[in-house]
C-alpha atoms as a PDB file:
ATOM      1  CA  UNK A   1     -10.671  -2.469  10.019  1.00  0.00           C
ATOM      2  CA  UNK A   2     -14.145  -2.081   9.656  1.00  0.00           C
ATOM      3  CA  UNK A   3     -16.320  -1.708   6.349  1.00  0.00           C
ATOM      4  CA  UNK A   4     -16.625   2.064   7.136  1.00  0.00           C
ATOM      5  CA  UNK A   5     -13.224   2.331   7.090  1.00  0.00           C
ATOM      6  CA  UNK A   6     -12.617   0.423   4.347  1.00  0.00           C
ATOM      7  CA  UNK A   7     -14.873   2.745   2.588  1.00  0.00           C
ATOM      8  CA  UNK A   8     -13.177   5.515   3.582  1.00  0.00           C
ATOM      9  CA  UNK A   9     -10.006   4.641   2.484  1.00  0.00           C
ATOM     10  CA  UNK A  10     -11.161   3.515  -0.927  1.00  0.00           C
ATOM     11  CA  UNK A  11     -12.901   6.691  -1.487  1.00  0.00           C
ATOM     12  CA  UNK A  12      -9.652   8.522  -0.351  1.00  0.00           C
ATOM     13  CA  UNK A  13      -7.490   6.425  -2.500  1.00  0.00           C
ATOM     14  CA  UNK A  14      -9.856   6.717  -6.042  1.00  0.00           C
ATOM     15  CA  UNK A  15      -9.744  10.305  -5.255  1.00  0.00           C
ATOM     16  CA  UNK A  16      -6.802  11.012  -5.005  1.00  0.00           C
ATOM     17  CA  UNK A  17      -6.107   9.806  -8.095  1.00  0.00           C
ATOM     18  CA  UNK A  18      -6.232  11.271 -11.814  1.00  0.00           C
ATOM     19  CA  UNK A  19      -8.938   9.730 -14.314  1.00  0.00           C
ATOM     20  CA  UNK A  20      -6.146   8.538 -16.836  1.00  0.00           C
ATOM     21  CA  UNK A  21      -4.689   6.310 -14.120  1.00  0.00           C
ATOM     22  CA  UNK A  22      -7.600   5.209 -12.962  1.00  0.00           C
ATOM     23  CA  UNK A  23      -9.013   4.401 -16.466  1.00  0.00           C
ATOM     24  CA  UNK A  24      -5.571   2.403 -17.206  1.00  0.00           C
ATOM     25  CA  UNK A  25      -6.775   0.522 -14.341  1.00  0.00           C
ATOM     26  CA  UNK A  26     -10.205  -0.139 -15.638  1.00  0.00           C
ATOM     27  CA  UNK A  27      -8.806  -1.499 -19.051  1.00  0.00           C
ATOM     28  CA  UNK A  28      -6.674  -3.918 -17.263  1.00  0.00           C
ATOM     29  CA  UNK A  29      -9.759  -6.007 -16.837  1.00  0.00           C
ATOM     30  CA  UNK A  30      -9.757  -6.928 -20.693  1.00  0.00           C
ATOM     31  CA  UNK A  31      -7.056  -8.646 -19.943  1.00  0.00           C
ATOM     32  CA  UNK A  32      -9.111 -11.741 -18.483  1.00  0.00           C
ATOM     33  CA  UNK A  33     -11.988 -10.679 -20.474  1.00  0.00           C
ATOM     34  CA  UNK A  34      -9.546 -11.589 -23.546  1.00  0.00           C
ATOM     35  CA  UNK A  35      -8.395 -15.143 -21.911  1.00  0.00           C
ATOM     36  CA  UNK A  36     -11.594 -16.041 -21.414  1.00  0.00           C
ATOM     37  CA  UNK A  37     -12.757 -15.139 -25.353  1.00  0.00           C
ATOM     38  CA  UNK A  38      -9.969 -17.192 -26.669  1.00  0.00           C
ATOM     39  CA  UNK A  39     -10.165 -20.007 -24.232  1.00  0.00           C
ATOM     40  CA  UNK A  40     -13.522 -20.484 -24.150  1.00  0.00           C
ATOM     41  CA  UNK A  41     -16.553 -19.006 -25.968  1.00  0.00           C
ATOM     42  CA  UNK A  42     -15.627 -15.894 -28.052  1.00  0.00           C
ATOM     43  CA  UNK A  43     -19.339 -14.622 -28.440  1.00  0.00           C
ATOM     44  CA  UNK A  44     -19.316 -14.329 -24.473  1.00  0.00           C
ATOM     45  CA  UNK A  45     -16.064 -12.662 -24.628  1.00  0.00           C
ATOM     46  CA  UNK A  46     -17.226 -10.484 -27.330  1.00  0.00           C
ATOM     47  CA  UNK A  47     -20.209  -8.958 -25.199  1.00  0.00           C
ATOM     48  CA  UNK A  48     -17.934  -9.019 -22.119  1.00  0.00           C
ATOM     49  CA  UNK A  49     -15.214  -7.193 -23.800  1.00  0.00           C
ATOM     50  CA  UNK A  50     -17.981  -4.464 -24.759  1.00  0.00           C
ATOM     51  CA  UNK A  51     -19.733  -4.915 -20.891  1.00  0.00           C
ATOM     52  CA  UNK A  52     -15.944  -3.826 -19.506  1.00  0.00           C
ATOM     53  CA  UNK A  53     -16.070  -0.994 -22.577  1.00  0.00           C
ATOM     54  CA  UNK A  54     -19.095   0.471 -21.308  1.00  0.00           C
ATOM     55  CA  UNK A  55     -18.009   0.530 -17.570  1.00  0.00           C
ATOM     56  CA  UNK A  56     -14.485   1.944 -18.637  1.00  0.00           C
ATOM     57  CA  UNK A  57     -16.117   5.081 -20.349  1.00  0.00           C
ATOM     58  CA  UNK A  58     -18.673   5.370 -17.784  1.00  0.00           C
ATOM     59  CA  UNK A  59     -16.658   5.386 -14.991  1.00  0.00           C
ATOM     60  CA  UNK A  60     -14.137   8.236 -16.983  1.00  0.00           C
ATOM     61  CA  UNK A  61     -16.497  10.542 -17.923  1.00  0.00           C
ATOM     62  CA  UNK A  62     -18.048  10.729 -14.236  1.00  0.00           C
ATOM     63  CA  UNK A  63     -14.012  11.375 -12.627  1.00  0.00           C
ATOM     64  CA  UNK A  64     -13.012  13.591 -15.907  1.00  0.00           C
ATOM     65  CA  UNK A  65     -13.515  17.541 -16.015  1.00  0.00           C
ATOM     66  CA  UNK A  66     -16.358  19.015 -16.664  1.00  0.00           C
ATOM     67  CA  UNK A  67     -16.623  22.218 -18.764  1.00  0.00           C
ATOM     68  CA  UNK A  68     -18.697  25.564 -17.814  1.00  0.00           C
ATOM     69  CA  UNK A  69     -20.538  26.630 -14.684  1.00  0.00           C
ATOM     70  CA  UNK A  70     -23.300  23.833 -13.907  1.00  0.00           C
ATOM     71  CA  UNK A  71     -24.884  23.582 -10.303  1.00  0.00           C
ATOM     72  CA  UNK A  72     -24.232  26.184  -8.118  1.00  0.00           C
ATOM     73  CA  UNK A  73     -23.468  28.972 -10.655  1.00  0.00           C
ATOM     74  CA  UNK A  74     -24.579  32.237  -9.551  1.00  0.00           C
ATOM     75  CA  UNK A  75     -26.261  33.264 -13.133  1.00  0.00           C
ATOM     76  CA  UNK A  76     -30.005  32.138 -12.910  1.00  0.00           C
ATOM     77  CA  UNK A  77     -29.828  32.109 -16.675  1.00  0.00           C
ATOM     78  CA  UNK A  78     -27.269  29.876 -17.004  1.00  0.00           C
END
């Protein structure tokens, strides 16, 4: 395989599945975030415990719902 279609079958795979699952996936990684905070310096695990929070809501608010018309609405005054 190829990087394209690695690509592609990433993309095919994230989308196929629902944000919740996806952001159960994403919290997963505070799992070595909290090894790493207790073995070795908890002020870096502290800010990269808050780095992973930050990437974890990012990344659910861009797959999650969004509410109302937005682009492509045929109202001009909306």
């Amino acid at each position: 395989m190829d990087a394209t279609e690695n690509q592609t079958l990433l993309k095919s795979t994230l989308s196929n599945r629902s944000p919740r699952s996806l952001s159960a996936v994403a919290l997963l990684a505070l799992a070595p975030v909290a090894t790493f905070a207790l073995t070795q310096d908890a002020m870096a695990g502290a800010v990269t415990a808050i780095n992973v929070v930050l990437i974890f809501t990012s990344v659910y608010l861009l797959l999650s719902p969004t509410e109302g018309g937005g682009h492509g609405s045929d109202d001009p005054t909306a």
